[in-house]
Protein backbone atom coordinates (compact mmCIF):
# COMPACT_ATOMS: atom_id res chain seq x y z
CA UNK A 1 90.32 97.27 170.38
CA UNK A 2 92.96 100.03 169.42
CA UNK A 3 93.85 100.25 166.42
CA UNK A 4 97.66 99.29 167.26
CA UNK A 5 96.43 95.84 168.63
CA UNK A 6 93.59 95.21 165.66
CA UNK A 7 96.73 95.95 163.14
CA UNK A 8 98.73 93.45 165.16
CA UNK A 9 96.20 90.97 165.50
CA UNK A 10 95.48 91.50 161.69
CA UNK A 11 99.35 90.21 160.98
CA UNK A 12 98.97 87.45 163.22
CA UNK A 13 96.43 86.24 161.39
CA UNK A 14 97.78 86.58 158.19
CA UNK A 15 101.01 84.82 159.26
CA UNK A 16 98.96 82.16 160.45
CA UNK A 17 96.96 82.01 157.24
CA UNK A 18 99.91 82.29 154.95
CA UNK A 19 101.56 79.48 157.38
CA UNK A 20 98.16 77.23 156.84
CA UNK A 21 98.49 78.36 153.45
CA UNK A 22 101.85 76.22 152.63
CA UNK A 23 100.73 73.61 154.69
CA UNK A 24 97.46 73.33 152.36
CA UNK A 25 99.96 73.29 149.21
CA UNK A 26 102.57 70.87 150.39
CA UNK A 27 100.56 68.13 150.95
CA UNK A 28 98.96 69.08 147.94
CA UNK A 29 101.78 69.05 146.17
CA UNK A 30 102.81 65.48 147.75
CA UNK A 31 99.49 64.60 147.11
CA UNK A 32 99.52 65.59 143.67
CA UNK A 33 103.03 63.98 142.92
CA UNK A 34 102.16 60.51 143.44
CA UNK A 35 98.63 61.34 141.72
CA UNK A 36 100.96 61.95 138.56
CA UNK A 37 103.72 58.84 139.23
CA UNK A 38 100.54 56.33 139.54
CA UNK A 39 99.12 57.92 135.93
CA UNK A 40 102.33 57.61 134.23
CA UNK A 41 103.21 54.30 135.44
CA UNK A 42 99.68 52.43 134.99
CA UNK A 43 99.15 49.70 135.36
CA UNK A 44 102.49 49.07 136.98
CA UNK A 45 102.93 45.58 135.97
CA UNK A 46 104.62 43.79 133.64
CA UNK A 47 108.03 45.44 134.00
CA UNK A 48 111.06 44.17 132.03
CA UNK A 49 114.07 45.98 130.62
CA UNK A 50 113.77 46.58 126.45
CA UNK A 51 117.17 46.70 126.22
CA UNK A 52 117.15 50.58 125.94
CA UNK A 53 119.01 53.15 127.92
CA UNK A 54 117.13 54.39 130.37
CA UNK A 55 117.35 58.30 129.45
CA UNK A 56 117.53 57.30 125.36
CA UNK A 57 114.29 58.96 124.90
CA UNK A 58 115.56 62.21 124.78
CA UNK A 59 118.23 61.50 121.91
CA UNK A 60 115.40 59.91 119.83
CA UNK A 61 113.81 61.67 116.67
CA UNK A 62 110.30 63.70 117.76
CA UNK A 63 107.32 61.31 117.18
CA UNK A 64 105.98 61.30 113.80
CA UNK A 65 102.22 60.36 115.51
CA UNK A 66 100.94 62.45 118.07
CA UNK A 67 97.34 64.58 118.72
CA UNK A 68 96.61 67.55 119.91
CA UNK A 69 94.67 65.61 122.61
CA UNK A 70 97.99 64.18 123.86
CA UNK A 71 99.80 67.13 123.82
CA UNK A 72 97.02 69.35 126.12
CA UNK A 73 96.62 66.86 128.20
CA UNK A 74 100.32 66.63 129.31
CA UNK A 75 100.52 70.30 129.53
CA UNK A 76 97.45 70.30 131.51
CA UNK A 77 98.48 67.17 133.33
CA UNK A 78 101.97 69.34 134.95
CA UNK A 79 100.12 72.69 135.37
CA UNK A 80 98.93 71.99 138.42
CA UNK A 81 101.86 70.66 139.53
CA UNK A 82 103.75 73.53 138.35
CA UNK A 83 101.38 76.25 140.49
CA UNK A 84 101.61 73.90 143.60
CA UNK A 85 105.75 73.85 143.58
CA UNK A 86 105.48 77.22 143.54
CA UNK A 87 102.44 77.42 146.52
CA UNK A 88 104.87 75.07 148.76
CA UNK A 89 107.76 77.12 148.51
CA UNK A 90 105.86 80.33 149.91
CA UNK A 91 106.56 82.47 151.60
CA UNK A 92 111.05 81.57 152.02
CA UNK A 93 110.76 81.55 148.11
CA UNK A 94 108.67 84.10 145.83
CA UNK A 95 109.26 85.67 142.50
CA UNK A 96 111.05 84.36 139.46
CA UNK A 97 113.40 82.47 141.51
CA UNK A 98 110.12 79.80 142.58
CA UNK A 99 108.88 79.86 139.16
CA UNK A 100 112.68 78.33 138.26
CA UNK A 101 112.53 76.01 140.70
CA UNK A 102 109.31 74.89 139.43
CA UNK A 103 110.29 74.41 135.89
CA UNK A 104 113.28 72.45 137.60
CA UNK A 105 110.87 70.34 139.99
CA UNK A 106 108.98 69.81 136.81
CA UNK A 107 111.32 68.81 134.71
CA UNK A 108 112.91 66.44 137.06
CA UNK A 109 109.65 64.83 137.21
CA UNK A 110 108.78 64.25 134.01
CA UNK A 111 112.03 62.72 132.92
CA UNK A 112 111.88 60.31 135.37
CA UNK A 113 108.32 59.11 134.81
CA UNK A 114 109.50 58.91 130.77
CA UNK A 115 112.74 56.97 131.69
CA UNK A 116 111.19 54.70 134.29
CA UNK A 117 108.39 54.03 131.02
CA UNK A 118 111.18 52.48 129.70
CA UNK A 119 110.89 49.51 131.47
CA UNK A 120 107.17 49.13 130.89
CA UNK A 121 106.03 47.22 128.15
CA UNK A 122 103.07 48.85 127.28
CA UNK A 123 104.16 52.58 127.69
CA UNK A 124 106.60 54.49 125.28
CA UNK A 125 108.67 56.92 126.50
CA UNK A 126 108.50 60.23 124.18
CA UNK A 127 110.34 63.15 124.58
CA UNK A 128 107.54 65.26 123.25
CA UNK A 129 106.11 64.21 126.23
CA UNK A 130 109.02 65.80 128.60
CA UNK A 131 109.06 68.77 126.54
CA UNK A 132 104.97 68.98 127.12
CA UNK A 133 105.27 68.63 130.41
CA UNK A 134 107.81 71.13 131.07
CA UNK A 135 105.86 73.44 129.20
CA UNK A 136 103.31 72.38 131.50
CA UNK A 137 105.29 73.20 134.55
CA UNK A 138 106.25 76.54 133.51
CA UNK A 139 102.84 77.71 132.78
CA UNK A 140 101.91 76.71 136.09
CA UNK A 141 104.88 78.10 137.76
CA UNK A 142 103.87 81.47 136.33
CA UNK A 143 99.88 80.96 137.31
CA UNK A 144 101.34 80.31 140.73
CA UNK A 145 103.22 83.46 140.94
CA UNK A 146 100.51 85.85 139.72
CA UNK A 147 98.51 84.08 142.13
CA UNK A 148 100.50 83.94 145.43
CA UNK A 149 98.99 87.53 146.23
CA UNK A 150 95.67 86.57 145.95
CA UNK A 151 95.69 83.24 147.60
CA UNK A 152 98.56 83.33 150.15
CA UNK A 153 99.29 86.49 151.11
CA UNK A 154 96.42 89.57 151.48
CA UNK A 155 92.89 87.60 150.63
CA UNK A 156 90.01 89.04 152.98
CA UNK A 157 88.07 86.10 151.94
CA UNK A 158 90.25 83.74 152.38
CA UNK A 159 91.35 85.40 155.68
CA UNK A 160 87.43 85.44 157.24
CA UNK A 161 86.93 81.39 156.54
CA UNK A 162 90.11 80.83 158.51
CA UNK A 163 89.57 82.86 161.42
CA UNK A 164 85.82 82.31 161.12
CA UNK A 165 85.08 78.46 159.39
CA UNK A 166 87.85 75.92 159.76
CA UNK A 167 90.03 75.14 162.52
CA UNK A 168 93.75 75.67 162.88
CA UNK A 169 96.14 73.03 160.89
CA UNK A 170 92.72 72.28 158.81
CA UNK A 171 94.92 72.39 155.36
CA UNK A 172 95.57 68.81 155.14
CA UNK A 173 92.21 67.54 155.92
CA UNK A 174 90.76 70.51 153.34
CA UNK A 175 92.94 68.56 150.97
CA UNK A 176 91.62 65.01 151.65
CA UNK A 177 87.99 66.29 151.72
CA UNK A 178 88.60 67.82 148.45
CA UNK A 179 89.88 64.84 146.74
CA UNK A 180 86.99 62.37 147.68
CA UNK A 181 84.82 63.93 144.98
CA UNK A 182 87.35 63.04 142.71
CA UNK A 183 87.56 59.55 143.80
CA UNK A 184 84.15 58.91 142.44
CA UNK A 185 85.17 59.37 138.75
CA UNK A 186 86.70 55.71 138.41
CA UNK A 187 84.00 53.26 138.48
CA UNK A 188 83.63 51.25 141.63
CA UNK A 189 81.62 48.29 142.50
CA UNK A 190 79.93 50.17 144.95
CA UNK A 191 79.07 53.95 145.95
CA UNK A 192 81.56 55.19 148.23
CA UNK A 193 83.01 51.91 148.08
CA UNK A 194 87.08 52.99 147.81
CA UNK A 195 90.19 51.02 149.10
CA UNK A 196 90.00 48.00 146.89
CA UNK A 197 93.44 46.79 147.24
CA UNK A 198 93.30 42.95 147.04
CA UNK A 199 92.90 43.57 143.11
CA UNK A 200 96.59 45.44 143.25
CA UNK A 201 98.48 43.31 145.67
CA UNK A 202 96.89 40.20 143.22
CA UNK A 203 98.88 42.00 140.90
CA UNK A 204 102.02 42.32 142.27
CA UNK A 205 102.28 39.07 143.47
CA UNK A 206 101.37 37.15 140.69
CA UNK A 207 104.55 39.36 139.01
CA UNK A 208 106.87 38.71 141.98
CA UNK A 209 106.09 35.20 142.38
CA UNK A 210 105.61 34.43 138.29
CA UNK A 211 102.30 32.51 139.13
CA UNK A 212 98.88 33.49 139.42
CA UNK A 213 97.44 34.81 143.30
CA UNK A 214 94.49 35.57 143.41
CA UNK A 215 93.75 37.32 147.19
CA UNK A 216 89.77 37.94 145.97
CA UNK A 217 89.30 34.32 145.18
CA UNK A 218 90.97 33.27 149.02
CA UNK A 219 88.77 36.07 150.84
CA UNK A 220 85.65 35.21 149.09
CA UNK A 221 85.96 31.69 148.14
CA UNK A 222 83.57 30.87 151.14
CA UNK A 223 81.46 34.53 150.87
CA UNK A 224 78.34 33.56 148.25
CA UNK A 225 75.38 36.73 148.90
CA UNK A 226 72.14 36.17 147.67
CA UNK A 227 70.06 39.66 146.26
CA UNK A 228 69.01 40.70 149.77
CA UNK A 229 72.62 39.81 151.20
CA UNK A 230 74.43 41.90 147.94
CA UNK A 231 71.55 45.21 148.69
CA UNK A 232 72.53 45.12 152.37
CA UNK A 233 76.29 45.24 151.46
CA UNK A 234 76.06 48.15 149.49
CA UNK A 235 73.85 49.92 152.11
CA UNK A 236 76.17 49.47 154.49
CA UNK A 237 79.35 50.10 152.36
CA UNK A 238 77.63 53.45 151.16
CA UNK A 239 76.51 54.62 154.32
CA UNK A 240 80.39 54.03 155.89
CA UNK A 241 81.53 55.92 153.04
CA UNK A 242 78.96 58.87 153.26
CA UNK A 243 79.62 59.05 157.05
CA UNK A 244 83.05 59.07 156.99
CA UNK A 245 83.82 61.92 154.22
CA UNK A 246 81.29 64.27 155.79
CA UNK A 247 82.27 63.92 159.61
CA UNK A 248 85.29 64.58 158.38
CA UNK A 249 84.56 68.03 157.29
CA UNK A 250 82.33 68.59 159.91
CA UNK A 251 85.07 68.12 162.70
CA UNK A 252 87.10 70.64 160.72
CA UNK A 253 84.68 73.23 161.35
CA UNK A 254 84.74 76.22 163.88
CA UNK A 255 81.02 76.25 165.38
CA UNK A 256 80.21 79.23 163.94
CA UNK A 257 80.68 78.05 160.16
CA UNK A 258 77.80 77.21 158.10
CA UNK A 259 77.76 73.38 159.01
CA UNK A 260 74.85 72.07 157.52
CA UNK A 261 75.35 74.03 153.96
CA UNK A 262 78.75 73.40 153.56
CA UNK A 263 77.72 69.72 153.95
CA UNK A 264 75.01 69.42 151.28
CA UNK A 265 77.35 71.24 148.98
CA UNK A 266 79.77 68.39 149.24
CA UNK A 267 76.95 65.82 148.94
CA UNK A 268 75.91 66.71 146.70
CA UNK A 269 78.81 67.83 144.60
CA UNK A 270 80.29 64.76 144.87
CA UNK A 271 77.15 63.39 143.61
CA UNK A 272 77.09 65.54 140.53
CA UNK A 273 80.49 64.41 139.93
CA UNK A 274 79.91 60.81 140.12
CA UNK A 275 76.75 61.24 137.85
CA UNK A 276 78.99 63.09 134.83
CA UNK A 277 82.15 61.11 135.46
CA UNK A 278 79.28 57.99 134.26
CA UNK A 279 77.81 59.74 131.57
CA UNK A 280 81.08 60.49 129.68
CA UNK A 281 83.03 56.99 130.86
CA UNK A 282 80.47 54.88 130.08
CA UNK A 283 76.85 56.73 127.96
CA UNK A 284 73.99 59.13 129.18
CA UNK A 285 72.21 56.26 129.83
CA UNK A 286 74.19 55.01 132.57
CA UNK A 287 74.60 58.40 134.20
CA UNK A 288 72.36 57.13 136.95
CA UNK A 289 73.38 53.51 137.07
CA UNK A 290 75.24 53.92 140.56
CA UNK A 291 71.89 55.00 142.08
CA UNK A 292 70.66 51.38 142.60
CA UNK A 293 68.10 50.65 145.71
CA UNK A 294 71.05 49.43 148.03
CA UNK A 295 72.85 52.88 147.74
CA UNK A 296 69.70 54.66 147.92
CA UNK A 297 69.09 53.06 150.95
CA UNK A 298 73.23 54.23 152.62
CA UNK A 299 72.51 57.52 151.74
CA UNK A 300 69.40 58.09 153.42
CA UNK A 301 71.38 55.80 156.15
CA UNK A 302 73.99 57.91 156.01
CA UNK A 303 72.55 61.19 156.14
CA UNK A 304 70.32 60.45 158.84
CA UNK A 305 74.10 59.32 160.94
CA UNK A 306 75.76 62.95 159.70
CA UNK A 307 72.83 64.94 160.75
CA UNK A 308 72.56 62.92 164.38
CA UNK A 309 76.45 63.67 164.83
CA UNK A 310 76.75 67.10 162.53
CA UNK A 311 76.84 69.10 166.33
CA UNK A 312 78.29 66.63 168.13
CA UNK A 313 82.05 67.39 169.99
CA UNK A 314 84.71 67.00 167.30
CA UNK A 315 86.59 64.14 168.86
CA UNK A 316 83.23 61.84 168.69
CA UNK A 317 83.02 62.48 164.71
CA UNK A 318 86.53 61.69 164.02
CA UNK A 319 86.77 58.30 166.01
CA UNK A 320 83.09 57.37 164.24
CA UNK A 321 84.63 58.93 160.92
CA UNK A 322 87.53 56.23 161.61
CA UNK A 323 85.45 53.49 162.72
CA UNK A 324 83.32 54.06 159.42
CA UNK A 325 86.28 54.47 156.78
CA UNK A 326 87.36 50.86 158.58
CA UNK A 327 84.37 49.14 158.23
CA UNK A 328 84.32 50.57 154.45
CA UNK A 329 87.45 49.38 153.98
CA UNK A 330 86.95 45.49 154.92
CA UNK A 331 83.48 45.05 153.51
CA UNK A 332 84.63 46.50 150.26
CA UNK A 333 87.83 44.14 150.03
CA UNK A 334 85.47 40.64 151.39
CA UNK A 335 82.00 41.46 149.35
CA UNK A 336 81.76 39.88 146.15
CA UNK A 337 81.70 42.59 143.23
CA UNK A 338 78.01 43.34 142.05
CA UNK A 339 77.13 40.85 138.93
CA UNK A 340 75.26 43.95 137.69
CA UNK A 341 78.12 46.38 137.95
CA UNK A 342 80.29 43.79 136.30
CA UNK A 343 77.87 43.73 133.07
CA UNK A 344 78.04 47.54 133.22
CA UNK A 345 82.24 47.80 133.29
CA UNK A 346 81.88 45.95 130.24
CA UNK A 347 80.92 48.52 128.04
CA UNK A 348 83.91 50.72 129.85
CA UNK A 349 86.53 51.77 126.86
CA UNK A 350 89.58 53.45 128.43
CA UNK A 351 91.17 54.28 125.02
CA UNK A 352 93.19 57.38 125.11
CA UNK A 353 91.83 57.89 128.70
CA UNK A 354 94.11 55.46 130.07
CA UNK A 355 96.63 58.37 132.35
CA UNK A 356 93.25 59.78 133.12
CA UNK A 357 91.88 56.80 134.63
CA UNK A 358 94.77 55.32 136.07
CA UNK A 359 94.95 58.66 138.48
CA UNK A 360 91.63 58.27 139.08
CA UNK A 361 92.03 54.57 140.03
CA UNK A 362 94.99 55.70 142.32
CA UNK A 363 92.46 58.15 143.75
CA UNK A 364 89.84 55.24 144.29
CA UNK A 365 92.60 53.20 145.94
CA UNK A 366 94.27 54.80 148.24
CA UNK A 367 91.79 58.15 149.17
CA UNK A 368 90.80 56.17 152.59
CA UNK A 369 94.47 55.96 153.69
CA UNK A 370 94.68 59.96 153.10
CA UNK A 371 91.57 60.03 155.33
CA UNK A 372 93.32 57.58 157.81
CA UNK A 373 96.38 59.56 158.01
CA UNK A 374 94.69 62.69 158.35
CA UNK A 375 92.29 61.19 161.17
CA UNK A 376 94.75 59.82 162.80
CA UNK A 377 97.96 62.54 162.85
CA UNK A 378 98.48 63.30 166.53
CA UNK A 379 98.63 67.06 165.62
CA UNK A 380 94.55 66.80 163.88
CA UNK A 381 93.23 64.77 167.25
CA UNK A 382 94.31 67.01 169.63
CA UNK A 383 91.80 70.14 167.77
CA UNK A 384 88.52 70.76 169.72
């Protein structure tokens, strides 16, 4: 190749990369925008007006309780959010002038998640809070800004694993992928087992209509699973999950990408995740308590489907990644929760962890419709 056309072809692919790039960071930034709307507003229920102007909070004295706890964790909380605003608006908008409109974006956000507390009896809007967050934003907005030339625009390493490891348009799915470790951290009745709604829409009814509905007790009213009926569930809701996260990365890969690493790192990542997020939530000695015989059994299951279908052509793993995350998805709403993970949630305290675990409920909830969307956007099926 001359060296004219390897300099050309050297652009193109950075254009494409820094194109991919924004992709990557605006559904991140989506993403990451409802992750923070759920955590302010849980447990969205309840809602009734105290009589107080909406944006009164930030006329009100400054709190005369607060920790240093609270106040990192709402700077921490908007950091993220403040780097990503600033990652989406690459490359029409760079500089100072993206860090503003961060701050902005930021600010906006926070002030209506704090007004919108208002109406939620068991949240109290603080204007420490918006002034946390804000800060939270601009720190953020600078991070993002020192780091645009690293991550968007002239990374060799970033560069080689898109021309060499993932397919084109493979931000969003990258995203997805990436959040399903997360979605382990809130405690679920079974491993893998995510996209419990009936619990929510309960909810929400039961407000709307002012009596109690209770969609579990209708599905399962005529379900009753004896031990070998409850060990087969979570096999197969385990193995559905497994299958389904890691064909999803797999059909994301270029075939000359290191396949079969790149999937035992997320294994077992996501494993190492699930095993801390237990030892802190609940104690050490429960780090392990989501290991039981039935999801022993859907992982081997599960691994033994990934490795069968690792090499197989793209458009097989996503339709068996979708037929999976289905199956997941009813079994885990019509099974019966596990009487021993029951007696285990009961030594759960949320305490001050409350934001933190209603994002990573959110997470839990609604991570197989990211999957679905992904799996299904015409633009994704059409890769080979």
């Amino acid at each position: 190749m001359l060296p004219n056309e390897e300099h050309q072809a050297d652009a193109a692919a950075s254009a494409s990369m820094s194109a991919s790039a924004s992709t990557f960071s605006r559904v991140g930034l989506l993403m990451y925008t409802f992750l923070i709307a759920y955590a302010s507003l849980y447990p969205l229920s309840s809602w009734q007006s105290k009589g107080l102007p909406l944006l009164g909070f930030l006329f009100m004295p400054m709190p005369h309780y607060w920790t240093g706890f609270d106040v990192i964790t709402n700077i921490i909380g908007y950091l993220p959010f403040g780097a990503l605003v600033v990652f989406a608006l690459h490359p029409h908008l760079k500089g100072a002038s993206a860090a503003i409109v961060a701050i902005f974006c930021g600010m906006l956000l926070s002030g209506a998640m704090e007004a919108i507390q208002t109406l939620l009896p068991n949240r109290v809007s603080s204007n420490l809070d918006f002034l946390t967050n804000i800060t939270g934003s601009g720190l953020g907005a600078v991070a993002g800004v020192l780091l645009s030339p690293y991550f968007l625009e002239h990374n060799r390493l970033l560069r080689m694993i898109r021309r060499s490891w993932v397919i084109p348009d493979a931000g969003r799915g990258l995203i997805v992928i990436g959040l399903w470790p997360l979605a382990q951290i809130y405690p679920q009745a079974y491993l893998f087992g995510h996209g419990q709604f009936l619990p929510i829409l309960s909810h929400w009814l039961s407000d709307w209509l002012e009596q109690p509905v209770d969609l579990l007790a209708m599905v399962r009213s005529h379900i009753h699973l004896t031990v070998q009926e409850f060990w087969l569930a979570e096999t197969l809701i385990t193995a559905c999950g497994m299958t389904s996260a890691l064909l999803m990365l797999s059909c994301v890969l270029r075939k000359q990408a290191p396949r079969t690493l790149l999937l035992i790192l997320l294994a077992f990542g996501t494993a190492a995740v699930k095993l801390l997020a237990n030892a802190l939530l609940f104690t050490p000695a429960n780090a392990l308590a989501w290991l039981t015989p039935g999801a022993e059994g859907g992982i081997l299951i599960g691994a033994m489907m990934v490795g069968g279908l690792a090499f197989a052509p793209p458009a097989a793993q996503r339709r068996l990644a979708i037929v999976s995350l289905m199956v997941s998805l009813v079994a885990i709403n019509m099974v019966p929760a596990n009487p021993y993970f029951v007696a285990t949630l009961q030594t759960w305290v949320q305490g001050r962890f409350l934001n933190f675990n209603g994002a990573a409920h959110f997470l839990s909830v609604v991570w197989p419709l990211f999957a679905l969307w992904f799996l299904l956007h015409p633009m994704h099926r059409m890769k080979k």
